[in-house]
C-alpha atoms as a PDB file:
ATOM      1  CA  UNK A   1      39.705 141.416 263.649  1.00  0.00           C
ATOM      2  CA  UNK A   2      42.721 143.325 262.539  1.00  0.00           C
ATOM      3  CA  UNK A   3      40.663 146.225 261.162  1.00  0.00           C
ATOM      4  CA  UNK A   4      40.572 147.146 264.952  1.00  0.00           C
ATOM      5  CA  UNK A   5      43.746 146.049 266.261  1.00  0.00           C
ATOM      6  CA  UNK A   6      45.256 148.717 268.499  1.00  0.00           C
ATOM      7  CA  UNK A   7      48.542 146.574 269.456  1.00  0.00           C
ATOM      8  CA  UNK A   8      50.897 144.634 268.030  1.00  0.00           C
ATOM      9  CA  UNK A   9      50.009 141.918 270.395  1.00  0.00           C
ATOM     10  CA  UNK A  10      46.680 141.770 268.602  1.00  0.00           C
ATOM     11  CA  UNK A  11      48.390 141.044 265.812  1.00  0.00           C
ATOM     12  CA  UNK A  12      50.431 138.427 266.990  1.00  0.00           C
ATOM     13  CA  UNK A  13      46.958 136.707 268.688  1.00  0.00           C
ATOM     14  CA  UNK A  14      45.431 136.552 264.883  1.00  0.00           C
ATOM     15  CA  UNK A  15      48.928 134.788 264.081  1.00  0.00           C
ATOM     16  CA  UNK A  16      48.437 132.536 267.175  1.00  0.00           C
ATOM     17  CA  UNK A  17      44.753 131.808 265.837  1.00  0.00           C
ATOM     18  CA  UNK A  18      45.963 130.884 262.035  1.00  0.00           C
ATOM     19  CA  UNK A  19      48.291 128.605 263.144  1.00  0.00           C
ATOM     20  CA  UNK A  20      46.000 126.719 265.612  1.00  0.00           C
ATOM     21  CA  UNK A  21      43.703 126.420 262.780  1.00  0.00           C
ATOM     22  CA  UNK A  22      46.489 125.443 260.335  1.00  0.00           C
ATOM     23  CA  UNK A  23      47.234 122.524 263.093  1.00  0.00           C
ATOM     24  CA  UNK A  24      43.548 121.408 263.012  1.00  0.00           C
ATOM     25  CA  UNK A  25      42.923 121.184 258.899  1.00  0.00           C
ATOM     26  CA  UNK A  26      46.522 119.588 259.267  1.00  0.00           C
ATOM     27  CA  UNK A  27      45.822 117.161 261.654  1.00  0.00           C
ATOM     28  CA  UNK A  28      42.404 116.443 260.320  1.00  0.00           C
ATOM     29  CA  UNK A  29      43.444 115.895 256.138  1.00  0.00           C
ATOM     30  CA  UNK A  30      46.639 114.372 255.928  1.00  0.00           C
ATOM     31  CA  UNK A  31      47.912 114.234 252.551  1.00  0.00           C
ATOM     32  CA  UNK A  32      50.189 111.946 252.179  1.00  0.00           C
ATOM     33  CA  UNK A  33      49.570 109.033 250.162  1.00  0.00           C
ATOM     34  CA  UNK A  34      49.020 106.306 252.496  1.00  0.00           C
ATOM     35  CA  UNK A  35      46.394 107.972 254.739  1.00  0.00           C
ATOM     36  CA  UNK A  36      44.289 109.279 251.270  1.00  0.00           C
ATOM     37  CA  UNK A  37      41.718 106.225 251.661  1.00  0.00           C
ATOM     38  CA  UNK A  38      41.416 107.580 255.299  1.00  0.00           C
ATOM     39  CA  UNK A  39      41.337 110.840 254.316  1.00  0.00           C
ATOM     40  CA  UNK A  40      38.883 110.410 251.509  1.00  0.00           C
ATOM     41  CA  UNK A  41      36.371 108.555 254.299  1.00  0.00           C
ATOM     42  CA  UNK A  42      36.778 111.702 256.865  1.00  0.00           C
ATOM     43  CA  UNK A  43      35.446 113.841 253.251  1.00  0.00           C
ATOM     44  CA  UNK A  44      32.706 111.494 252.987  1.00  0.00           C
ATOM     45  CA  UNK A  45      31.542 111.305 256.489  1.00  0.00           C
ATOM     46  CA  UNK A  46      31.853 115.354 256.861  1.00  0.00           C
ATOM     47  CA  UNK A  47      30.176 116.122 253.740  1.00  0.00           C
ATOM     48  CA  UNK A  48      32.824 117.540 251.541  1.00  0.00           C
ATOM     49  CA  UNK A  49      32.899 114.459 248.980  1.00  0.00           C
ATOM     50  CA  UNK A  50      29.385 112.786 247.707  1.00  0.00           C
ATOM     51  CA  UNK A  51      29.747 108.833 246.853  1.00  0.00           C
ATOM     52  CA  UNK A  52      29.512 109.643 243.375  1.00  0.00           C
ATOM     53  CA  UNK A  53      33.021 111.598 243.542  1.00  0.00           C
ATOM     54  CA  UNK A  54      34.362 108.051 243.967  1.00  0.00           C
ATOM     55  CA  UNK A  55      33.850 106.684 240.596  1.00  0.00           C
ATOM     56  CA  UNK A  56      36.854 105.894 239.394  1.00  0.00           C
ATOM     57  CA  UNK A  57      38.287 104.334 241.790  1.00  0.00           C
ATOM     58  CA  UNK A  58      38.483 100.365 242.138  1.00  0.00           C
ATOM     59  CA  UNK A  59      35.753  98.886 244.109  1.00  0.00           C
ATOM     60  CA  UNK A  60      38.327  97.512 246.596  1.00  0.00           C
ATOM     61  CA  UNK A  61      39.158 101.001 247.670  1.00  0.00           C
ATOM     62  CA  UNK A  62      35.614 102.583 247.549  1.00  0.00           C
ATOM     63  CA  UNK A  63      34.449  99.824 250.250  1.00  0.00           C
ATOM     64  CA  UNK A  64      37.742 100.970 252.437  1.00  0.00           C
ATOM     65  CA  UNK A  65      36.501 104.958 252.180  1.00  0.00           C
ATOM     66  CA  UNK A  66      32.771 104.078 252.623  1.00  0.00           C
ATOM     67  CA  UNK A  67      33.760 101.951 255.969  1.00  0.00           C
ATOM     68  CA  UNK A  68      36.444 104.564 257.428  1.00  0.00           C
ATOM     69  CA  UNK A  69      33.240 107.052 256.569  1.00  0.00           C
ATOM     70  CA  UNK A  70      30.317 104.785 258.415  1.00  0.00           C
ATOM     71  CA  UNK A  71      32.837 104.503 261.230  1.00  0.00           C
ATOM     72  CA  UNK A  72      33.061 108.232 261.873  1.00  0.00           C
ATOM     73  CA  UNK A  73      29.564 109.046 261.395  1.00  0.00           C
ATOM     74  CA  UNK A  74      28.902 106.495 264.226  1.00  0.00           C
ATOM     75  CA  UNK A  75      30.782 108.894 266.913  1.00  0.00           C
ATOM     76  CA  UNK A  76      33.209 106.270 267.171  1.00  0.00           C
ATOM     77  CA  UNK A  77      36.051 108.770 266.981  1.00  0.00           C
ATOM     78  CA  UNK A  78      36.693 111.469 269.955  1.00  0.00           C
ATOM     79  CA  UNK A  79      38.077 115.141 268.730  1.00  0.00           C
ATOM     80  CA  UNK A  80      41.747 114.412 268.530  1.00  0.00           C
ATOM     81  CA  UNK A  81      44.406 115.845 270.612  1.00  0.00           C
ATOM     82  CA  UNK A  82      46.023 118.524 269.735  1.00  0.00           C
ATOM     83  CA  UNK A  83      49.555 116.769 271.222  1.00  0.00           C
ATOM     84  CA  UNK A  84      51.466 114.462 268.980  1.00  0.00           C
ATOM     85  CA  UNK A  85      52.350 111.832 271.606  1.00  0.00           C
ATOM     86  CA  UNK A  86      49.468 111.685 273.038  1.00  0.00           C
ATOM     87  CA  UNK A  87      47.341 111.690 269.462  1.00  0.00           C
ATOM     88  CA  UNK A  88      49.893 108.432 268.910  1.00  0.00           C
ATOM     89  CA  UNK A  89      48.234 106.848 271.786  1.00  0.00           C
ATOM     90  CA  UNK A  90      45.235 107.530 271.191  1.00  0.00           C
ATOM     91  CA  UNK A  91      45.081 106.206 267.982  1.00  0.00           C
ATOM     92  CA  UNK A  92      46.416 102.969 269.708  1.00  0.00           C
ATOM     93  CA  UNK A  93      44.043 102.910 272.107  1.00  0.00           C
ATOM     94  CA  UNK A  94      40.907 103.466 270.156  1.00  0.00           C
ATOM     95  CA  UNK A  95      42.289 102.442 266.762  1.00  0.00           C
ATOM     96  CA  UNK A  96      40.718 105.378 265.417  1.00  0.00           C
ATOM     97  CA  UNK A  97      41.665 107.302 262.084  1.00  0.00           C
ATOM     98  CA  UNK A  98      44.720 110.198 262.992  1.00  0.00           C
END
């Protein structure tokens, strides 16, 4: 993309594109430690952890990562806005994982 980049502005569109894609991974895998049971279940349901990557970990919290993964393989979630207000609603709403 920037091997043929005649402008500047093309430039700053790549930028535009990173960040946007920053936002999503962001959005999607949040690291902090209280969301890591809910971010271990969006690994499992998308295909980046296998259940035997879990062992380890007490039994308690496996069941917690398996269910957040069975509930997002079941469609239950909608893409998430891109908005921060409005993500915080929808969470509410459909007490989905943000």
């Amino acid at each position: 993309m920037l091997e043929t980049a005649a402008a500047p502005s093309d430039i700053f569109r790549v930028q535009e594109y990173l960040t946007e894609q920053r936002r999503i991974v962001d959005r999607l895998y949040d690291y902090r430690y209280s969301r890591l049971l809910e971010v271990f279940g969006r690994l499992l349901s998308d295909g980046w952890l296998k259940e035997g990557d879990l062992n380890g970990l007490q039994p308690e919290k496996i069941a917690k990562i398996k269910r957040a993964a069975s509930f997002l393989a079941e469609g239950n979630c909608q893409p998430r806005p891109s908005h921060f207000l409005q993500q915080k609603a929808f969470a509410a709403e459909t007490k989905c994982l943000v």
